[in-house]
C-alpha atoms as a PDB file:
ATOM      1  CA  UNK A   1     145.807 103.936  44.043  1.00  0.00           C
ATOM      2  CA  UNK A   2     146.724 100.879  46.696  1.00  0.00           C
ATOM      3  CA  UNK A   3     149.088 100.574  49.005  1.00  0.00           C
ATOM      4  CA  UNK A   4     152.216  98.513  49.278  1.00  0.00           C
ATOM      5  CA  UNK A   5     153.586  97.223  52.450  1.00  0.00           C
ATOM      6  CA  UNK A   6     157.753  96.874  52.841  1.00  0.00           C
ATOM      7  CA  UNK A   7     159.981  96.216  55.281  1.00  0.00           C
ATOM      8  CA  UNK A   8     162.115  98.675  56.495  1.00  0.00           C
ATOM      9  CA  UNK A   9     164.365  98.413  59.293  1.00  0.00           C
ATOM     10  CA  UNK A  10     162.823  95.795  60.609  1.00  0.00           C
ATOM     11  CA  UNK A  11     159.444  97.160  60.620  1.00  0.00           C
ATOM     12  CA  UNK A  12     156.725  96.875  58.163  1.00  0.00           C
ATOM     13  CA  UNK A  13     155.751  99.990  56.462  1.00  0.00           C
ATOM     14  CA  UNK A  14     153.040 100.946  54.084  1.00  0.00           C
ATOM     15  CA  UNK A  15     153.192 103.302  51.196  1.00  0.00           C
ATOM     16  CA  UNK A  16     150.790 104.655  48.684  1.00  0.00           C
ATOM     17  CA  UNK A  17     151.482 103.623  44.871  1.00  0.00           C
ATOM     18  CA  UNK A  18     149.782 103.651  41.449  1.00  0.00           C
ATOM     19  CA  UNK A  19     148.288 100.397  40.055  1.00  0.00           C
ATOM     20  CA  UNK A  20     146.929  99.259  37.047  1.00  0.00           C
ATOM     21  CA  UNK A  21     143.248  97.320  36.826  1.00  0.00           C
ATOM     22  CA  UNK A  22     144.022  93.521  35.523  1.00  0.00           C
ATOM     23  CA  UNK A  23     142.653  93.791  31.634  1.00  0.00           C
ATOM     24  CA  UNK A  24     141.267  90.298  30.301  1.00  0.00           C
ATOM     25  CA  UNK A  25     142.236  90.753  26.519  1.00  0.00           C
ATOM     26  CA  UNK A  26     139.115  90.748  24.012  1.00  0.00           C
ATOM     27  CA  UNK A  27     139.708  87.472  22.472  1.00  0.00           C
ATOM     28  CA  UNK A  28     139.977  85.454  25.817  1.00  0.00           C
ATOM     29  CA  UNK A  29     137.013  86.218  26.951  1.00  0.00           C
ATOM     30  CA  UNK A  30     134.911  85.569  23.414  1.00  0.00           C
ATOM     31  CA  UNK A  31     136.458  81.152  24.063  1.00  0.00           C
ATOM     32  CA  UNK A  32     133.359  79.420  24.877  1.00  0.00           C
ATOM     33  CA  UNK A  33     133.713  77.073  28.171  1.00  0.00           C
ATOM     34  CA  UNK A  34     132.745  74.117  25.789  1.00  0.00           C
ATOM     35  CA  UNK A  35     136.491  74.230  23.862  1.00  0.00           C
ATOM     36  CA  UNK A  36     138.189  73.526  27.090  1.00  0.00           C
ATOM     37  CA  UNK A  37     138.297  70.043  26.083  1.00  0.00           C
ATOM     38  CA  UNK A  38     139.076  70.050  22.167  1.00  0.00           C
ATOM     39  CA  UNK A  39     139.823  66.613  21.633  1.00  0.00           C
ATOM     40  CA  UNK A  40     135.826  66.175  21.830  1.00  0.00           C
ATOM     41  CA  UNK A  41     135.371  68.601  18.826  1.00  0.00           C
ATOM     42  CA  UNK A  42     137.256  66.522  16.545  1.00  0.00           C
ATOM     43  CA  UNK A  43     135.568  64.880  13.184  1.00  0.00           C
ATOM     44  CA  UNK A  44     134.036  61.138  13.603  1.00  0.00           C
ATOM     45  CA  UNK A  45     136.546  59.963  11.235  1.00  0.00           C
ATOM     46  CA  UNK A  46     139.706  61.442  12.986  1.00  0.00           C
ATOM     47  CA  UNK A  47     138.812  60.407  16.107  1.00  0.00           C
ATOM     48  CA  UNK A  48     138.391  56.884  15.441  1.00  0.00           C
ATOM     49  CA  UNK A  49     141.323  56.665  13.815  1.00  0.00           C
ATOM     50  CA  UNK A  50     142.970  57.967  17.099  1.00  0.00           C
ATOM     51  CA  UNK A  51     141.304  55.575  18.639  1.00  0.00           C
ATOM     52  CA  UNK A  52     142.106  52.618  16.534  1.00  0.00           C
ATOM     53  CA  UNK A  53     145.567  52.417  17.864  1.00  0.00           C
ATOM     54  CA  UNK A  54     144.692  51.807  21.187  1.00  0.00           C
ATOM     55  CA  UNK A  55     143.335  48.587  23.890  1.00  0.00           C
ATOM     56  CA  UNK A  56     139.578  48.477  23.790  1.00  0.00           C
ATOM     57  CA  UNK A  57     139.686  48.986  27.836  1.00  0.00           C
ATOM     58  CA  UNK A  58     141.841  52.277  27.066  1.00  0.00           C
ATOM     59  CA  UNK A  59     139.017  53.282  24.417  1.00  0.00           C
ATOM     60  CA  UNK A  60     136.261  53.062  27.307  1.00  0.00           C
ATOM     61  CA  UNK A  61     138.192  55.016  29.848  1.00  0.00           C
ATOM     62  CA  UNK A  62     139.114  57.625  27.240  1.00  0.00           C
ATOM     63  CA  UNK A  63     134.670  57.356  26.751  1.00  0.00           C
ATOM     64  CA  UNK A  64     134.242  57.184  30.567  1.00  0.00           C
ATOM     65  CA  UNK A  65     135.844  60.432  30.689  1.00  0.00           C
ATOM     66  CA  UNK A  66     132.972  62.693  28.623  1.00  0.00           C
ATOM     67  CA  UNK A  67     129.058  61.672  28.185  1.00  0.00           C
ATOM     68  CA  UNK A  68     129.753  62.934  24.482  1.00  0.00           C
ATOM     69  CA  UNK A  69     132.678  60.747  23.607  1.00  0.00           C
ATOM     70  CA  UNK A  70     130.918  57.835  25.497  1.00  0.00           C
ATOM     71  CA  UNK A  71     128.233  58.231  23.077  1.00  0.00           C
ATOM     72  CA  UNK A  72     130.351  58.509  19.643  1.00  0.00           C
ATOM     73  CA  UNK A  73     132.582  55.800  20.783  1.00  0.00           C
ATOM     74  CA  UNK A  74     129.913  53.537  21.306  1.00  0.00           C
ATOM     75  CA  UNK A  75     127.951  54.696  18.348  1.00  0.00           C
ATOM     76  CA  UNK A  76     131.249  54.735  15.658  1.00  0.00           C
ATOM     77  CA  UNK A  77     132.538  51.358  16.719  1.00  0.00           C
ATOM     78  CA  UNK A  78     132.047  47.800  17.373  1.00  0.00           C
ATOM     79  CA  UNK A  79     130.658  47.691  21.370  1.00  0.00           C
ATOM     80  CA  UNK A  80     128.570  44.737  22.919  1.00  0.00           C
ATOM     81  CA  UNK A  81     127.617  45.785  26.274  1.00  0.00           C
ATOM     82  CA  UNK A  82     127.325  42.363  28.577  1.00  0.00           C
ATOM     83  CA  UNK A  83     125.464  42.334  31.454  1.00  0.00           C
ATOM     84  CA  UNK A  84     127.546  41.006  34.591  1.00  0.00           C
ATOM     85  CA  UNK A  85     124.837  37.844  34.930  1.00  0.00           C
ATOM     86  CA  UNK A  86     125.093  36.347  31.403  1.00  0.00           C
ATOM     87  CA  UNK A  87     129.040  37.189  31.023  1.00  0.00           C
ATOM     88  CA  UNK A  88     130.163  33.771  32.943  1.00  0.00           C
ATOM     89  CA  UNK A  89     129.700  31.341  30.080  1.00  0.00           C
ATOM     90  CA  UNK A  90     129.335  33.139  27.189  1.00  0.00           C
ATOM     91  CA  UNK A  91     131.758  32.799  24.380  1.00  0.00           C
ATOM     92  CA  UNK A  92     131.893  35.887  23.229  1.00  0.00           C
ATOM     93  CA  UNK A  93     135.579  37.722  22.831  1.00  0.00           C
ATOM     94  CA  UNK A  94     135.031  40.625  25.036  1.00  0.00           C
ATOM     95  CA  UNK A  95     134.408  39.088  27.966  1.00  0.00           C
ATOM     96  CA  UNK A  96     138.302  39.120  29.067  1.00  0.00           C
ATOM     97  CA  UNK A  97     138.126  43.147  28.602  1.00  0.00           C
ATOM     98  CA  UNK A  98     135.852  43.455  31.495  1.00  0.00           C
ATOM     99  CA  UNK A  99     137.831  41.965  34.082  1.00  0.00           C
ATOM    100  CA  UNK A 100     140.666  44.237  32.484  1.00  0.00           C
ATOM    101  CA  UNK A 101     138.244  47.518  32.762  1.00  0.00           C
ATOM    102  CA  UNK A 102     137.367  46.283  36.758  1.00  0.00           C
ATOM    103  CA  UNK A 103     141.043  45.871  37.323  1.00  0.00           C
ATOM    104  CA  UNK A 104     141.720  49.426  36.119  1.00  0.00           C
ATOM    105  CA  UNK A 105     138.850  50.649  38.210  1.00  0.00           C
ATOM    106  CA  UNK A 106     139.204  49.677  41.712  1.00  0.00           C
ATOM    107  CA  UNK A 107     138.334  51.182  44.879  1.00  0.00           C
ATOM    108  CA  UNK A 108     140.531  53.408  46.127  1.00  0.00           C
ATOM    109  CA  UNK A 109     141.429  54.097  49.803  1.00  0.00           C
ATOM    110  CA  UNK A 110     141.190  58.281  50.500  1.00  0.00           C
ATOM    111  CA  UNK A 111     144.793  58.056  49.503  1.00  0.00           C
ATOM    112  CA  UNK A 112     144.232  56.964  46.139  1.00  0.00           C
ATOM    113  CA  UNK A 113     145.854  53.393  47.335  1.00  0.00           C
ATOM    114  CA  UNK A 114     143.953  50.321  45.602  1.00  0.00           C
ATOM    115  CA  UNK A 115     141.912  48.996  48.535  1.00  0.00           C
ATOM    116  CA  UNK A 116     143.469  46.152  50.241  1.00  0.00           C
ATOM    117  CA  UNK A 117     140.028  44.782  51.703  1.00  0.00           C
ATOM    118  CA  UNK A 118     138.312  44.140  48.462  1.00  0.00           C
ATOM    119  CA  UNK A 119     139.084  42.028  45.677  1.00  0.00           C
ATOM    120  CA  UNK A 120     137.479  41.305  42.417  1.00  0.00           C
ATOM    121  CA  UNK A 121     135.149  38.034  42.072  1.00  0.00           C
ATOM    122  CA  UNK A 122     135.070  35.647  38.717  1.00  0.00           C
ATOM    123  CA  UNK A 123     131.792  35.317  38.720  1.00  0.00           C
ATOM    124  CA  UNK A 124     129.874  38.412  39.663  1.00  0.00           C
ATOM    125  CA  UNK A 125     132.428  40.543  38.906  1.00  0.00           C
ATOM    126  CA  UNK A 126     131.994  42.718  42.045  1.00  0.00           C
ATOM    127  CA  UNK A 127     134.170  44.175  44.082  1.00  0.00           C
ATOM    128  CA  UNK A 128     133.488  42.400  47.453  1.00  0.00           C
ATOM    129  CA  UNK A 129     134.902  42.257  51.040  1.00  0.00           C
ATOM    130  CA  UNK A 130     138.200  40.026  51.643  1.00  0.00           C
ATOM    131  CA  UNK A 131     137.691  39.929  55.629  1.00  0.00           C
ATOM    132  CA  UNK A 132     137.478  36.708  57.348  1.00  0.00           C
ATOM    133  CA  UNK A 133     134.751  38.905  59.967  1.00  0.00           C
ATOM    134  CA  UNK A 134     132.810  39.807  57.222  1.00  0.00           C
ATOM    135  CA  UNK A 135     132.360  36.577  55.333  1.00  0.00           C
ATOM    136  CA  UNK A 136     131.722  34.626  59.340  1.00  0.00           C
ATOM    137  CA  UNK A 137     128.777  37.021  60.003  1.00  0.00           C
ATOM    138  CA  UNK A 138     127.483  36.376  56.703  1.00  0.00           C
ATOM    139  CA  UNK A 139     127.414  32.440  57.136  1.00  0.00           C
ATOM    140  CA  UNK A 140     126.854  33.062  60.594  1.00  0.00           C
ATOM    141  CA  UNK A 141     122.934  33.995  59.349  1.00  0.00           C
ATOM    142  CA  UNK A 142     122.227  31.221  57.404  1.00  0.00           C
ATOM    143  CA  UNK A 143     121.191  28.439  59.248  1.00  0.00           C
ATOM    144  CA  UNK A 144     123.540  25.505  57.854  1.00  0.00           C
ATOM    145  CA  UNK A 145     124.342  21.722  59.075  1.00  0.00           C
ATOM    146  CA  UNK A 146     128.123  21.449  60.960  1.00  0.00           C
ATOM    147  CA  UNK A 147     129.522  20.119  57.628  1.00  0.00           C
ATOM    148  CA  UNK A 148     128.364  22.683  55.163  1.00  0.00           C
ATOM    149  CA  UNK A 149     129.559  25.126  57.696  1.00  0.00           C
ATOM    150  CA  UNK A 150     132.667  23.895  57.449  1.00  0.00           C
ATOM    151  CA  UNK A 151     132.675  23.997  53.759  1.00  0.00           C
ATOM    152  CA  UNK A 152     131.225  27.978  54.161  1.00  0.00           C
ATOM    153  CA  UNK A 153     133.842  28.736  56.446  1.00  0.00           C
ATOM    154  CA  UNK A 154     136.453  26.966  54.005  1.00  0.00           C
ATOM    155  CA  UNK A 155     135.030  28.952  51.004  1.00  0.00           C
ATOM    156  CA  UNK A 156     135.463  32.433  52.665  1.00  0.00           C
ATOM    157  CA  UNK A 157     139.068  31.805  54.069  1.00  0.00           C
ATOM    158  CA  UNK A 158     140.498  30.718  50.636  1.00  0.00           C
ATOM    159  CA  UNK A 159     138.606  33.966  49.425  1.00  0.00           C
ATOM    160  CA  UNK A 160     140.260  36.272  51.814  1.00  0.00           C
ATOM    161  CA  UNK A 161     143.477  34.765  51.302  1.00  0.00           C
ATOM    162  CA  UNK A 162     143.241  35.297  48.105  1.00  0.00           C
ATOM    163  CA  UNK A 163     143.869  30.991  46.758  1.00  0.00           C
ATOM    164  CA  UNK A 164     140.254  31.229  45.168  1.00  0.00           C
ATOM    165  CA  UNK A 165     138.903  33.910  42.963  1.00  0.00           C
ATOM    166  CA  UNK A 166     135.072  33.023  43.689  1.00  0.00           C
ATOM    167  CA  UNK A 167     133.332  34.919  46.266  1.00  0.00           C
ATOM    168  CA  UNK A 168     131.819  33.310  48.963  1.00  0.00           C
ATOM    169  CA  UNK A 169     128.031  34.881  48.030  1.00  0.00           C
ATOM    170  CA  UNK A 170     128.851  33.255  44.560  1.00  0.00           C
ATOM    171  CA  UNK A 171     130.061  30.017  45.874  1.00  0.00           C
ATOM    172  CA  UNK A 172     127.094  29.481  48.265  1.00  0.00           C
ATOM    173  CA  UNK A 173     124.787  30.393  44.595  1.00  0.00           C
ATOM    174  CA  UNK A 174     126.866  27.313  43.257  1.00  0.00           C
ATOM    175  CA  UNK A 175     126.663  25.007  46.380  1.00  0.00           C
ATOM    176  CA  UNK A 176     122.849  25.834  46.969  1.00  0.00           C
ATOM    177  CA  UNK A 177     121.613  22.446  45.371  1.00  0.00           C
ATOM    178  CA  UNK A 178     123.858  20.235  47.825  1.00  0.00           C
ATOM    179  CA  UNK A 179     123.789  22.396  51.170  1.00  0.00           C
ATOM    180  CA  UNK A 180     120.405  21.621  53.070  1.00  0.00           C
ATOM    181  CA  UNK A 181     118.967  25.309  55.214  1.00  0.00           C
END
């Protein structure tokens, strides 16, 4: 027995009535946590025929999603995993799918807003700061002549504008055969 409360009059009453225990039925609770996702029991063969149909950045987020699928994806079809150093000049045809994947994956804000402060660099393909404070207390450590500051300080405000897609860290890597310490 449990008791209901009502209103009546104005006032809140209770009174005594009969209940019935909540009954999970048999076959409910005989499912196995593992079949919450079933898409991840499917055959080899069906699933990469699913997965035929769609962008090779869509296939890695669908992969990103499970350590399983990760693994048959990778395993069932045709995957070349670069490493961010020796993707710059290499020729092969994946290489535009990365900056694809990072474009799809940026930081967020606590909103879920893409993070106006960062941007994606060419070259390292990092996320990195786009603040003009930032990138000045960075070339504010090195210890540079007054012209190869000015080129520094050039470098990081077309970078945080957003009119060059090189980081500064990535430019100065470039620059460091002509700018004297």
């Amino acid at each position: 027995m449990a008791f209901t409360i009502y209103y009546k009059h104005g006032q809140m009453r209770a009174r005594l009535c009969p209940t019935t225990p909540f009954v999970v039925p048999q076959q409910l609770s005989q499912v196995k946590r593992d079949q919450s996702a079933l898409f991840k029991t499917l055959p080899n063969e069906i699933l990469l025929e699913i997965t035929s149909y769609i962008e090779v950045e869509d296939r890695l987020c669908l992969g990103l999603t499970c350590k399983s699928l990760f693994y048959r994806l990778c395993q069932s079809t045709d995957f070349h995993i670069i490493s961010a150093s020796g993707h710059a000049y290499s020729d092969i045809p994946y290489c535009s799918h990365i900056k694809d994947l990072l474009k799809r994956m940026r930081p967020l804000t606590p909103k879920g807003q893409p993070k106006r402060t960062m941007a994606l660099c060419c070259d390292c393909l990092r996320y990195r700061p786009n603040r003009v404070t930032y990138w000045k207390e960075m070339i504010s450590k090195k210890n540079l002549r007054s012209l190869d500051l000015c080129a520094a300080n050039d470098a990081a405000e077309s970078w945080c504008t957003g009119e060059s897609i090189q980081c500064p860290g990535c430019w100065f890597k470039g620059e460091s055969d002509y700018i004297m310490d």
